[in-house]
C-alpha atoms as a PDB file:
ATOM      1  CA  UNK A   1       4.235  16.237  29.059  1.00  0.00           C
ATOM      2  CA  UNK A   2       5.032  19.430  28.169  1.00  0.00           C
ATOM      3  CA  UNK A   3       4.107  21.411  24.277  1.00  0.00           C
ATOM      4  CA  UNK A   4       6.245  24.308  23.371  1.00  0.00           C
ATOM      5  CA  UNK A   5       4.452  27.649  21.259  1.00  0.00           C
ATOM      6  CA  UNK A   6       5.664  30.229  19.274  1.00  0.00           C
ATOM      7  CA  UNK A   7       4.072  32.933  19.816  1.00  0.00           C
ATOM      8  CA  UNK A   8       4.198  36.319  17.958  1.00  0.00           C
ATOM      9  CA  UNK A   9       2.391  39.135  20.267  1.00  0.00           C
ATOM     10  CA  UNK A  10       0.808  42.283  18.815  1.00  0.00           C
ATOM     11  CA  UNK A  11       0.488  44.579  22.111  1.00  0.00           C
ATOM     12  CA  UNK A  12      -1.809  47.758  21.776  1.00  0.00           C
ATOM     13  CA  UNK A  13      -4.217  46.377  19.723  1.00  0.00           C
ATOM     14  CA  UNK A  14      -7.900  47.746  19.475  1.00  0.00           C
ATOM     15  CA  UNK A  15      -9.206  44.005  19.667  1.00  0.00           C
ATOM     16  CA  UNK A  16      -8.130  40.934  21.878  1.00  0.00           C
ATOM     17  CA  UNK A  17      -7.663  37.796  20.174  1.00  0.00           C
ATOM     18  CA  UNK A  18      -5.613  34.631  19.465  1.00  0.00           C
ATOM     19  CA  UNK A  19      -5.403  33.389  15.836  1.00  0.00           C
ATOM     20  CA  UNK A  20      -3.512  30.487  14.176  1.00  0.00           C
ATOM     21  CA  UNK A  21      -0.378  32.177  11.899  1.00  0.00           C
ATOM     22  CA  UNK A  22       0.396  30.733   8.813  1.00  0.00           C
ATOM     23  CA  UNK A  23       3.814  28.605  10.035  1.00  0.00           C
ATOM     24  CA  UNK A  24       1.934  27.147  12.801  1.00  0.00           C
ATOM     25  CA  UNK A  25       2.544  30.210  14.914  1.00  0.00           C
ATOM     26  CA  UNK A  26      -0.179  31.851  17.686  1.00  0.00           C
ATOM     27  CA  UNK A  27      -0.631  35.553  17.202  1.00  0.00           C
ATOM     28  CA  UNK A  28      -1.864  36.995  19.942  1.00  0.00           C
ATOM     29  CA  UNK A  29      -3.002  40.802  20.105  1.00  0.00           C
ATOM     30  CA  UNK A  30      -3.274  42.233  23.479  1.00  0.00           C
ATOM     31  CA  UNK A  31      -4.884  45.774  24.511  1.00  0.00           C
ATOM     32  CA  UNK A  32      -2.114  46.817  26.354  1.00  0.00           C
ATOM     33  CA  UNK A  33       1.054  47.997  26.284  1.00  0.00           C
ATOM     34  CA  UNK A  34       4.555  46.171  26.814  1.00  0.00           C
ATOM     35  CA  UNK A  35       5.433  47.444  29.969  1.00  0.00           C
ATOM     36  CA  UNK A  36       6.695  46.139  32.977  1.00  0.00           C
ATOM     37  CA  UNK A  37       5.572  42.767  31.544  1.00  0.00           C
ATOM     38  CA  UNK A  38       1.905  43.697  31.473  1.00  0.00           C
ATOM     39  CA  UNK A  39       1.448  42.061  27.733  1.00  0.00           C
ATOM     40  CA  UNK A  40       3.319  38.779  28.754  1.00  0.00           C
ATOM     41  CA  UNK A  41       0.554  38.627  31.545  1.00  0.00           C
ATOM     42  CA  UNK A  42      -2.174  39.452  29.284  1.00  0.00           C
ATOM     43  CA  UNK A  43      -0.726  36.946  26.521  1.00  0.00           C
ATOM     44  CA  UNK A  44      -1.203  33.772  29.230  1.00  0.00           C
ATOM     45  CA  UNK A  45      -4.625  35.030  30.351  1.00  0.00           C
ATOM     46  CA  UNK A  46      -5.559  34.971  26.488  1.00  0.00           C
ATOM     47  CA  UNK A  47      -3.706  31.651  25.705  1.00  0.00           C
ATOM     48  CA  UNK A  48      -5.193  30.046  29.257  1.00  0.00           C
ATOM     49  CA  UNK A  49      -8.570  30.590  27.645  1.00  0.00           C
ATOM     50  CA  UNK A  50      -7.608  29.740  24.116  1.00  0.00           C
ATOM     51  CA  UNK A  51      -5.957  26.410  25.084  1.00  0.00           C
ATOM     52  CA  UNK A  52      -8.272  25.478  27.906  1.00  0.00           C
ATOM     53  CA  UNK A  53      -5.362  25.296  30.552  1.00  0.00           C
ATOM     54  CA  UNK A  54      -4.794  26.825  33.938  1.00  0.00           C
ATOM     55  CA  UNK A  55      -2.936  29.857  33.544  1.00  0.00           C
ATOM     56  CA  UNK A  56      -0.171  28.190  36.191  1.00  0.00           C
ATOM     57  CA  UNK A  57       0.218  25.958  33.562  1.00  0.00           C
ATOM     58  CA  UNK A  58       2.039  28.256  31.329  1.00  0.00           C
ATOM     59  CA  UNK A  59       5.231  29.384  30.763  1.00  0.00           C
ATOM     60  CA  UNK A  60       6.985  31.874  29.282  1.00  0.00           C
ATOM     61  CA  UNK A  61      10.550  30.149  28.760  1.00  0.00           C
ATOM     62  CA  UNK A  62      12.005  32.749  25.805  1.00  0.00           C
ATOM     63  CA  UNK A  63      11.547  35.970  24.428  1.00  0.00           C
ATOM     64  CA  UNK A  64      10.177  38.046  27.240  1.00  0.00           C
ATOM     65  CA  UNK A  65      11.201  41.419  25.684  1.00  0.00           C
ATOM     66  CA  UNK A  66      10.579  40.708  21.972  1.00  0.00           C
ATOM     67  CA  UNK A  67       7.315  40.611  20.448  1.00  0.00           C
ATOM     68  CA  UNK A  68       8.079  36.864  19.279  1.00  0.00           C
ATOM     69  CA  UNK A  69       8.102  34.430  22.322  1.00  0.00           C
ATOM     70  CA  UNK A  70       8.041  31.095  23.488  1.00  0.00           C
ATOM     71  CA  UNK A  71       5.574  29.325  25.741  1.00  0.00           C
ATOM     72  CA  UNK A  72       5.584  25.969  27.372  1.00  0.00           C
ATOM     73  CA  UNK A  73       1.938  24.498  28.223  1.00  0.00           C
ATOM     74  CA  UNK A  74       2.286  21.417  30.405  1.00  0.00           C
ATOM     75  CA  UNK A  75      -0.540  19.203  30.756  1.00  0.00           C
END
């Protein structure tokens, strides 16, 4: 079984974090910057923690250039 997010990412942040949004969203803030997908890879680490997952267990199925995405966590 598979669980889709929405995720809105906050790259360049001064702190790390994941927080529940106020439509049932994730907003994650990431330290570094969106390039060359080094947020999106920051964003799973972060989320692997958060939802107590193996990172290979996430998937990032839309929204790989915009700051709002969509992941898939199977279980």
């Amino acid at each position: 079984m598979a669980t889709d997010y929405i995720v809105q990412v906050k790259p360049r942040s001064k702190k790390e974090g994941v927080s529940k949004g106020p439509q049932d969203e994730l907003i994650v803030a990431v330290n570094v910057p969106p390039i060359e997908g080094r947020a999106n890879e920051r964003v799973i680490e972060l989320l692997s923690d958060y939802l107590k997952v193996p990172k290979s267990r996430i998937h990032l199925i839309r929204g790989e250039k915009s700051k709002r995405k969509t992941f898939r966590v199977e279980s």
